[in-house]
Protein backbone atom coordinates (compact mmCIF):
# COMPACT_ATOMS: atom_id res chain seq x y z
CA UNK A 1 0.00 0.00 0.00
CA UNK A 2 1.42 3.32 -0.77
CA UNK A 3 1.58 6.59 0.87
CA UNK A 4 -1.79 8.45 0.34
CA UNK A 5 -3.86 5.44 -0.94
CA UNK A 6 -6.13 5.55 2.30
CA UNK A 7 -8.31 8.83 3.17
CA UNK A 8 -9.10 9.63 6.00
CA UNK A 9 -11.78 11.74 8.13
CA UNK A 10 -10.74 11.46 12.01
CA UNK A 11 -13.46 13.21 14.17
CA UNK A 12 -12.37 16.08 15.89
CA UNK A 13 -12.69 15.19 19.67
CA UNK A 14 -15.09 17.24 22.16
CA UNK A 15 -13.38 19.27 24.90
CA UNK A 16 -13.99 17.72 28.41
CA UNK A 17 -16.42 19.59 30.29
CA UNK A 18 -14.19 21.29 32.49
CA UNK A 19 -12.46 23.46 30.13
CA UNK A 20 -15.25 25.47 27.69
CA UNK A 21 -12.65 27.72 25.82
CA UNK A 22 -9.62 26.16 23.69
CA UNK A 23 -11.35 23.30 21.84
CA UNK A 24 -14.28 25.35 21.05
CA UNK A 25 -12.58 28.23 18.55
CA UNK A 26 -10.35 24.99 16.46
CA UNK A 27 -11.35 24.12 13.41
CA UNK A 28 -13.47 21.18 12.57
CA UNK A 29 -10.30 19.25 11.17
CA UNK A 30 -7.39 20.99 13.07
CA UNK A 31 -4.03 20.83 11.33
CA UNK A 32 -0.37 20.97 11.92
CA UNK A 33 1.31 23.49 9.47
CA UNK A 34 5.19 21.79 10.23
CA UNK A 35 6.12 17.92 11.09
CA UNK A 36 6.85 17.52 14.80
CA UNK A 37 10.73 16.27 14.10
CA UNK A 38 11.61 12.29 15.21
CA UNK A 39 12.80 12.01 19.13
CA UNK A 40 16.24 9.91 20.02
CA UNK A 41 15.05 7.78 22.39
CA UNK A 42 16.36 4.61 23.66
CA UNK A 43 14.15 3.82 26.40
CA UNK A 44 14.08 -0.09 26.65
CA UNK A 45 10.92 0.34 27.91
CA UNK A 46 11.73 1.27 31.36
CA UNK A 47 13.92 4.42 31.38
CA UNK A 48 11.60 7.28 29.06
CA UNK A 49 14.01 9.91 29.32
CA UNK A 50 14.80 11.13 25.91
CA UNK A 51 16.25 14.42 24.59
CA UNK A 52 14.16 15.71 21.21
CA UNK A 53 15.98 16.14 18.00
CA UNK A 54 16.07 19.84 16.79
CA UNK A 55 13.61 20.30 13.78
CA UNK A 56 15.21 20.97 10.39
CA UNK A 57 12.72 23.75 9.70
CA UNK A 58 11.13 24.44 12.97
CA UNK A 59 8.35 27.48 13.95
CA UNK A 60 10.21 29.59 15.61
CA UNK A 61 8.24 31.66 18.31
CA UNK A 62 9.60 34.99 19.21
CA UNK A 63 11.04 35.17 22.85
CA UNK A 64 8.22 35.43 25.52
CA UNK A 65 5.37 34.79 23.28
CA UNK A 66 3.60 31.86 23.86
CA UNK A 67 0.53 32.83 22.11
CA UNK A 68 -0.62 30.01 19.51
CA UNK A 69 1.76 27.74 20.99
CA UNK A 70 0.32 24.04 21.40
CA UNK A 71 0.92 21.37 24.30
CA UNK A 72 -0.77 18.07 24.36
CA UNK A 73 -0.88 16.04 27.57
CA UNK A 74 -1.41 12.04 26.61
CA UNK A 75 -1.65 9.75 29.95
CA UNK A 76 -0.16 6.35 29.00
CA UNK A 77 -1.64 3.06 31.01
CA UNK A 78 -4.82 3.96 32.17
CA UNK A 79 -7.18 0.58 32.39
CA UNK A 80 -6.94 0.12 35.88
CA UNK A 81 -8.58 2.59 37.93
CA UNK A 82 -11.77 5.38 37.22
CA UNK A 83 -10.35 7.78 40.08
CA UNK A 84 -7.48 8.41 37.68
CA UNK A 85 -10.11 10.01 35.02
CA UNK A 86 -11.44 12.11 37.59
CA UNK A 87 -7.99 13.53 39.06
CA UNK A 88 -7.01 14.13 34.95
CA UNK A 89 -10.18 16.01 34.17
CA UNK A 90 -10.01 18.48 37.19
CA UNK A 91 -6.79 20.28 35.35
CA UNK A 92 -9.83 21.64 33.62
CA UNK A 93 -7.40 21.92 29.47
CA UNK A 94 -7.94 18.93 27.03
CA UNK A 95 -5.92 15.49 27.90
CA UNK A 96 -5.61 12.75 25.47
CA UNK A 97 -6.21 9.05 27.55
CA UNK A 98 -4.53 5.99 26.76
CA UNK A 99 -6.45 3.13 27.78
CA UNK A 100 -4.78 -0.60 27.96
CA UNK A 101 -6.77 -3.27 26.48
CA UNK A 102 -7.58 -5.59 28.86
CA UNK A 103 -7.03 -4.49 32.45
CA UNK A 104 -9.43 -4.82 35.30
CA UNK A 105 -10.90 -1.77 35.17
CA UNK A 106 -10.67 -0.91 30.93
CA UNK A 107 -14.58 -1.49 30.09
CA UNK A 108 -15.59 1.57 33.06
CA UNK A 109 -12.70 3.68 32.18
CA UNK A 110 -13.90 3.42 28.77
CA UNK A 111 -17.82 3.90 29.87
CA UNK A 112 -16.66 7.31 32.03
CA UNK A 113 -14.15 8.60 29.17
CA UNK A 114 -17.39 8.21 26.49
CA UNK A 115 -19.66 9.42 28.88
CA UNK A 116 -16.87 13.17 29.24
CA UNK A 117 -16.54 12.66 25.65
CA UNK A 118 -12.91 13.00 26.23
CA UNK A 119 -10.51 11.99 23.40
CA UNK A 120 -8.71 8.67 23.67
CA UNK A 121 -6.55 6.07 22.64
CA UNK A 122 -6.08 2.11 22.39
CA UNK A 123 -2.91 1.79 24.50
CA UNK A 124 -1.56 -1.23 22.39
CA UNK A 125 1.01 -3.87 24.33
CA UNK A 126 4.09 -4.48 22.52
CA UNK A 127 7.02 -6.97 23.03
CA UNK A 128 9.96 -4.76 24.81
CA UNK A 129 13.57 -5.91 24.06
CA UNK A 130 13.94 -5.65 27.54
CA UNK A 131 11.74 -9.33 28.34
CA UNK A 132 9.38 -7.32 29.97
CA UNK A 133 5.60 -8.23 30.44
CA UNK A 134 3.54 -5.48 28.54
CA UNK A 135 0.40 -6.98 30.01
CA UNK A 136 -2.48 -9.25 28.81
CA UNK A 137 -3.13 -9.38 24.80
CA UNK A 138 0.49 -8.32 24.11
CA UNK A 139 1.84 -8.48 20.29
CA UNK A 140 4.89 -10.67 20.28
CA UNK A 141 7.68 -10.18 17.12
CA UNK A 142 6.86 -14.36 16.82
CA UNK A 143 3.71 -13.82 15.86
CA UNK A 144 2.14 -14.38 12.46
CA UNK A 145 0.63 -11.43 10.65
CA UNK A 146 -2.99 -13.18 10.69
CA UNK A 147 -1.89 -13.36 14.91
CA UNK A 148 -0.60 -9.96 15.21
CA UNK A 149 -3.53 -8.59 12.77
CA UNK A 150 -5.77 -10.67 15.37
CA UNK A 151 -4.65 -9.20 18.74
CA UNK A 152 -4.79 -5.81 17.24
CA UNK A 153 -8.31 -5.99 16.34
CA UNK A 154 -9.36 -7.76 19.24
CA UNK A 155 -7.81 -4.59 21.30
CA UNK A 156 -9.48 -2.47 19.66
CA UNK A 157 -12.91 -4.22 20.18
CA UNK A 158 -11.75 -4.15 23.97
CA UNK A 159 -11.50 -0.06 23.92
CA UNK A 160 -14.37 1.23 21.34
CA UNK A 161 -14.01 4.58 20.40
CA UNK A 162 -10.96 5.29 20.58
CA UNK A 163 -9.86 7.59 17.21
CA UNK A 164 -6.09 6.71 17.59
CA UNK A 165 -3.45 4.06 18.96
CA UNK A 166 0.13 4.33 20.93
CA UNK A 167 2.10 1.60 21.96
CA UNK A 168 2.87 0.76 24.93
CA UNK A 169 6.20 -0.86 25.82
CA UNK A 170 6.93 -2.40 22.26
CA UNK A 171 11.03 -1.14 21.85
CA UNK A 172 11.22 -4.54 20.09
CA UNK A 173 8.11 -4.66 17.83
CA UNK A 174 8.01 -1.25 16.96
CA UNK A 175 11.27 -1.36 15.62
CA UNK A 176 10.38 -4.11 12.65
CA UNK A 177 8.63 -2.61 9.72
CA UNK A 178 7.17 -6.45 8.57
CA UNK A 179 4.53 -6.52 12.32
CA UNK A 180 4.19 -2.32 12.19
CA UNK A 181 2.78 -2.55 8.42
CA UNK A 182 0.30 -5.28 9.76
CA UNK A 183 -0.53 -4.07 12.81
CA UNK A 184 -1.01 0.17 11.31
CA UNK A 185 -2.97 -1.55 7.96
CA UNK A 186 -5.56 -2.62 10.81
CA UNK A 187 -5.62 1.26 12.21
CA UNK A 188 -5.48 2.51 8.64
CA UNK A 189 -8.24 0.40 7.56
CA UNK A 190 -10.40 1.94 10.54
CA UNK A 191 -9.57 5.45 9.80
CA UNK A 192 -7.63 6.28 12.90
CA UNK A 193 -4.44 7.58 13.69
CA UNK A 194 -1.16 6.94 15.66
CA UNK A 195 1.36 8.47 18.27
CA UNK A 196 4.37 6.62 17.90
CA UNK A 197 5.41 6.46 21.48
CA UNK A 198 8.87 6.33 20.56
CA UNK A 199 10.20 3.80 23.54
CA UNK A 200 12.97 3.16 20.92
CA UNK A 201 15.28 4.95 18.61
CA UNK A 202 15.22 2.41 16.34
CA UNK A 203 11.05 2.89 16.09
CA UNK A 204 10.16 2.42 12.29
CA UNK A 205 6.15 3.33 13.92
CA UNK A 206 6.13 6.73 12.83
CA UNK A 207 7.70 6.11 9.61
CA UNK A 208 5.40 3.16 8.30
CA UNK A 209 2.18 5.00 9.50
CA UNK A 210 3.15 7.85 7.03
CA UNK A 211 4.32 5.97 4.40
CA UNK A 212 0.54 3.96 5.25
CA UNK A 213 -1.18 7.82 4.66
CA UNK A 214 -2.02 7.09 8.35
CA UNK A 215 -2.22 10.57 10.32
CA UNK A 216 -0.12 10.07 12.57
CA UNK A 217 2.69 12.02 15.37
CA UNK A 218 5.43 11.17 17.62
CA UNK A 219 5.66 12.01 21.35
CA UNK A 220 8.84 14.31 22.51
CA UNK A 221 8.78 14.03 26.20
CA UNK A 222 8.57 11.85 28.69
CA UNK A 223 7.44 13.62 31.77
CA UNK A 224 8.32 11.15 34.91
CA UNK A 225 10.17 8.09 34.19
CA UNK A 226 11.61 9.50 37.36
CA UNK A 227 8.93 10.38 40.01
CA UNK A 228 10.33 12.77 41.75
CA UNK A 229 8.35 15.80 41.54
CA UNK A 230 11.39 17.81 41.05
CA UNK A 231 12.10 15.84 37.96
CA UNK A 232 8.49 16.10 36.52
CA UNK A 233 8.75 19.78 37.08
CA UNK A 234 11.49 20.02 35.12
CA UNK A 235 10.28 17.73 32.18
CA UNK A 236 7.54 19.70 31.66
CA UNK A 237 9.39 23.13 31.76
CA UNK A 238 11.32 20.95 29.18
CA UNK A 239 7.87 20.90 27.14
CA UNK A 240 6.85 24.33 27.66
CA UNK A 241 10.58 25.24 25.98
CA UNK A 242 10.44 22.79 23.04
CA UNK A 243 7.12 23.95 22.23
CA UNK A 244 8.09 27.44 21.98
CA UNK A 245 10.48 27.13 20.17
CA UNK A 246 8.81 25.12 17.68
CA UNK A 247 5.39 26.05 18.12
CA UNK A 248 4.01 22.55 19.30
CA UNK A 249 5.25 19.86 21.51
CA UNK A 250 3.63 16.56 22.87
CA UNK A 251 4.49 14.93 26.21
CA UNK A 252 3.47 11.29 27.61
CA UNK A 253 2.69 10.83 31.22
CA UNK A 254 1.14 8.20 33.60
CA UNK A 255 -1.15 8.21 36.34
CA UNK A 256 1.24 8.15 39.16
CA UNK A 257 0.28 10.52 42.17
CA UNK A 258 3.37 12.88 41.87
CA UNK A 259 3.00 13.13 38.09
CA UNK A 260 -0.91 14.08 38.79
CA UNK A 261 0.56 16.71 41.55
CA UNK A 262 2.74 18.62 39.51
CA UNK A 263 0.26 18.92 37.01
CA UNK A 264 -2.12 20.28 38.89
CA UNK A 265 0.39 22.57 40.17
CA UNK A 266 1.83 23.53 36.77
CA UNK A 267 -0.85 23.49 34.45
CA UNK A 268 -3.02 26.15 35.09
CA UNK A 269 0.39 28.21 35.56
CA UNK A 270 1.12 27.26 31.95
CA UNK A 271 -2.44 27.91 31.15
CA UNK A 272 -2.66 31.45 32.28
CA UNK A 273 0.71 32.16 30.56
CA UNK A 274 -1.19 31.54 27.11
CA UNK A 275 0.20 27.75 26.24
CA UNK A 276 -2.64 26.14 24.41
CA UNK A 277 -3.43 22.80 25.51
CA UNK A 278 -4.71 20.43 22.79
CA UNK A 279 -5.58 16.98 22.23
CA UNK A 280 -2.47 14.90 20.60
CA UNK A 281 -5.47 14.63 17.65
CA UNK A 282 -4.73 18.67 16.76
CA UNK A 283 -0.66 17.78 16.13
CA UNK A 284 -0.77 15.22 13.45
CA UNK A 285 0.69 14.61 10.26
CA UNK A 286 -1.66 13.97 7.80
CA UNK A 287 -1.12 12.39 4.54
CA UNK A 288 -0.47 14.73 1.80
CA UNK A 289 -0.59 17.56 4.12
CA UNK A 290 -3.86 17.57 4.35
């Protein structure tokens, strides 16, 4: 299948009822004038840290404006717990949710995230190179394409309505172009998108989605592969930098208390500053620059 052979139409997603103003003056099919640039990232799937690789035409925003400039929050491994929702959707801007397949709490995470009409993702397990466990339903670089085609689908019966798919672990999978064309076909063939999580360098994710005509984007920070709240702090300073001076940045977080502190600490700081927060669905690639 080549590049721009699919079309596709991915519904802009509803702000969360807590914040009435940014989602409500974007276009019905936002856009992203400049490619957010590839990541190096080594990660292993346990260490996230990861310093972004400079664009090779980036927006440059003048020094101290920040207006126009776009963040996007996506919480990785959610699936276990509804409280986590509820903490995520008092910072009152747009989040993107990741939602794991088939843990003990997916089907009422999913219920409550339809029910805010909140944006969010299949959170699809990958085999690390690490020997990790990514979870229940995991795609394994043994599998057959009919197998790994299989397990994808089945994942994404397990989280309906999601418009869009990261991986989670996956340093191993995501890093073969033979299982990433099978698995994105099955997301191109639905008419959503993907965030290439980037918990390699060597991830070919991005790369085959576009070469798919999948929308698609890849992540730039990780926000608290170290807990510490000084840490997080400072990662998402890190954000508010990198998207200044390119005029759009996405970060990935979890649902770990400290990471949920800061951001309710930092946030609203950003907010009133004049950072627009966005779902990860506003910063995509699209084929053919659409």
């Amino acid at each position: 299948m080549g590049a721009g052979a699919l079309y596709f139409y991915i519904q802009s997603p509803v702000k969360p009822p807590a914040s009435p103003a940014p989602r409500e003056a974007a276009p019905a099919k936002p856009r992203l004038a400049h490619t957010l640039p590839a990541v190096s990232s080594d990660r292993s799937d346990r260490s996230e840290t990861a310093e972004p690789v400079a664009a090779a035409t980036p927006v440059t925003v003048a020094s101290g404006a920040v207006h126009g400039v776009r963040v996007a929050l996506v919480i990785d491994d959610l699936g276990r717990s509804v409280d986590d929702l509820r903490l995520l959707a008092a910072l009152g801007v747009p989040v993107t949710y990741a939602v794991l397949p088939f843990e003990t709490e997916t089907p009422a995470v999913v219920a409550e995230l339809r029910r805010l009409h909140a944006e969010f993702l299949l959170h699809l397990p990958m085999e690390p190179k690490n020997h990790g466990n990514p979870g229940p339903g995991a795609l394994l670089e043994r599998m057959t394409d009919d197998e790994l085609r299989q397990r994808t689908i089945a994942a994404l019966q397990a989280v309906p309505g999601a418009v869009g798919m990261n991986n989670h672990m996956g340093s191993l999978l995501s890093s073969e172009e033979g299982p990433m064309n099978t698995v994105l076909a099955v997301i191109g063939e639905r008419r959503l998108f993907y965030l290439d999580s980037r918990t390699s360098g060597g991830s070919v994710g991005y790369k085959v989605a576009t070469e798919l005509g999948i929308p698609a984007a890849e992540r730039q920070i990780f926000l608290d592969d170290d807990p510490s709240p000084e840490t997080i702090r400072a990662q998402f300073q890190h954000l508010l930098d990198l998207a200044r001076t390119r005029g759009a940045a996405i970060a990935i977080g979890h649902p770990h208390p400290t990471t949920l502190a800061v951001l309710m600490s930092e946030v609203p700081k950003a907010k009133a500053a004049g950072y627009d927060f966005v779902p990860v669905s506003y910063l995509l690639t699209r084929p053919g620059g659409e």
